[in-house]
Protein backbone atom coordinates (compact mmCIF):
# COMPACT_ATOMS: atom_id res chain seq x y z
CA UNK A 1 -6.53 7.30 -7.74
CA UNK A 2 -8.06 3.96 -6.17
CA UNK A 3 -6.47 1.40 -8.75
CA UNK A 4 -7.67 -1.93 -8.32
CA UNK A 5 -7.02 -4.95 -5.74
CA UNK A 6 -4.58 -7.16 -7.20
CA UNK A 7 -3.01 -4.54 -9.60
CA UNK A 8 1.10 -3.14 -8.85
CA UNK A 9 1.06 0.30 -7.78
CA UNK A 10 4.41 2.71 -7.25
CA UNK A 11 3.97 4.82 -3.63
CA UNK A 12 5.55 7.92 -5.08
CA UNK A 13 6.38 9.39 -1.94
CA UNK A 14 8.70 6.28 -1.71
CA UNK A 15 9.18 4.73 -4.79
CA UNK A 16 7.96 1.40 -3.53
CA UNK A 17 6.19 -0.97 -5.40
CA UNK A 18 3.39 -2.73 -4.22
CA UNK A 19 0.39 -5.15 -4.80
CA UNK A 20 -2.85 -3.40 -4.42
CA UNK A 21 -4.63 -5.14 -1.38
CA UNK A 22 -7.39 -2.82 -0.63
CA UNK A 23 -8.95 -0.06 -0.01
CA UNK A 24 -9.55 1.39 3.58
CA UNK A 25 -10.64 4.61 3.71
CA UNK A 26 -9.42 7.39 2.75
CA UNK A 27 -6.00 5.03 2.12
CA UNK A 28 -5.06 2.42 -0.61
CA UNK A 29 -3.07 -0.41 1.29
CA UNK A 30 -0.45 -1.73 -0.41
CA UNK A 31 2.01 -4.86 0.29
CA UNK A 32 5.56 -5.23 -0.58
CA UNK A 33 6.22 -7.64 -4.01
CA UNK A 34 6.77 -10.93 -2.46
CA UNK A 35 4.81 -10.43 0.47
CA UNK A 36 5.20 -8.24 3.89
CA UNK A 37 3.52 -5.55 5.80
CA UNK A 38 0.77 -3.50 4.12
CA UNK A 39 1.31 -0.08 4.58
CA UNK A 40 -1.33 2.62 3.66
CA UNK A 41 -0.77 5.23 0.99
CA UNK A 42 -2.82 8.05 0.10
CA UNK A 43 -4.68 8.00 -2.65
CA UNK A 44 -3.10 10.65 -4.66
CA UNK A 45 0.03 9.44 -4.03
CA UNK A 46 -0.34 6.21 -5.80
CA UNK A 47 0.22 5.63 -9.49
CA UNK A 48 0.03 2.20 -11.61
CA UNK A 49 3.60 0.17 -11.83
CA UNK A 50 5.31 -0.03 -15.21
CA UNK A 51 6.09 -3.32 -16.76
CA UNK A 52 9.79 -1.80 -15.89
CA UNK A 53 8.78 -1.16 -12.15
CA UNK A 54 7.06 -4.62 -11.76
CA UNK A 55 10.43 -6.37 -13.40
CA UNK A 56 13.21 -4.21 -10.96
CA UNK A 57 10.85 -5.02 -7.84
CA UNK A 58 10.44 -9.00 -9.10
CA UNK A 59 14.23 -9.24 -9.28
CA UNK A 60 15.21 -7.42 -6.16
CA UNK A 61 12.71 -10.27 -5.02
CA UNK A 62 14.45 -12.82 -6.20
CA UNK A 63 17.75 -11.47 -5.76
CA UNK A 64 16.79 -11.10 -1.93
CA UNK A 65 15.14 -15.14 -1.77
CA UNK A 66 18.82 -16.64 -3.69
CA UNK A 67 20.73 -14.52 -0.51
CA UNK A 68 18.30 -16.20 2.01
CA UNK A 69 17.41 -12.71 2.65
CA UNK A 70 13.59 -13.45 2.78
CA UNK A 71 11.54 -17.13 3.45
């Protein structure tokens, strides 16, 4: 699956959610909610974000910012 730059995306071999940055073949690249490192994931191990995913990685965000945790 290539989803679309810009869209949330789970890496299922990690469970991490990411922002869809682009795609670099054979990979998708991905970047952490909130910003970060890109890291490349294969395409068939990609899979659109729930609204649920999106939400949990948005709060762990912002749970991370209020703990000066992140800039």
């Amino acid at each position: 699956m290539k989803p679309p730059i810009g869209s949330y995306a789970v890496d299922v071999r990690t469970g991490r959610v990411g922002v869809v940055m682009g795609h670099e073949s054979p990979y998708v690249q991905l970047r952490p909610y909130g910003g970060g490192r890109e890291w490349d994931v294969e395409p068939e191990a990609v899979r659109p974000a729930t609204p649920t995913e999106r939400l949990r990685a948005a709060t762990a965000y912002a749970n991370a910012r209020s703990r000066g945790e992140v800039p």
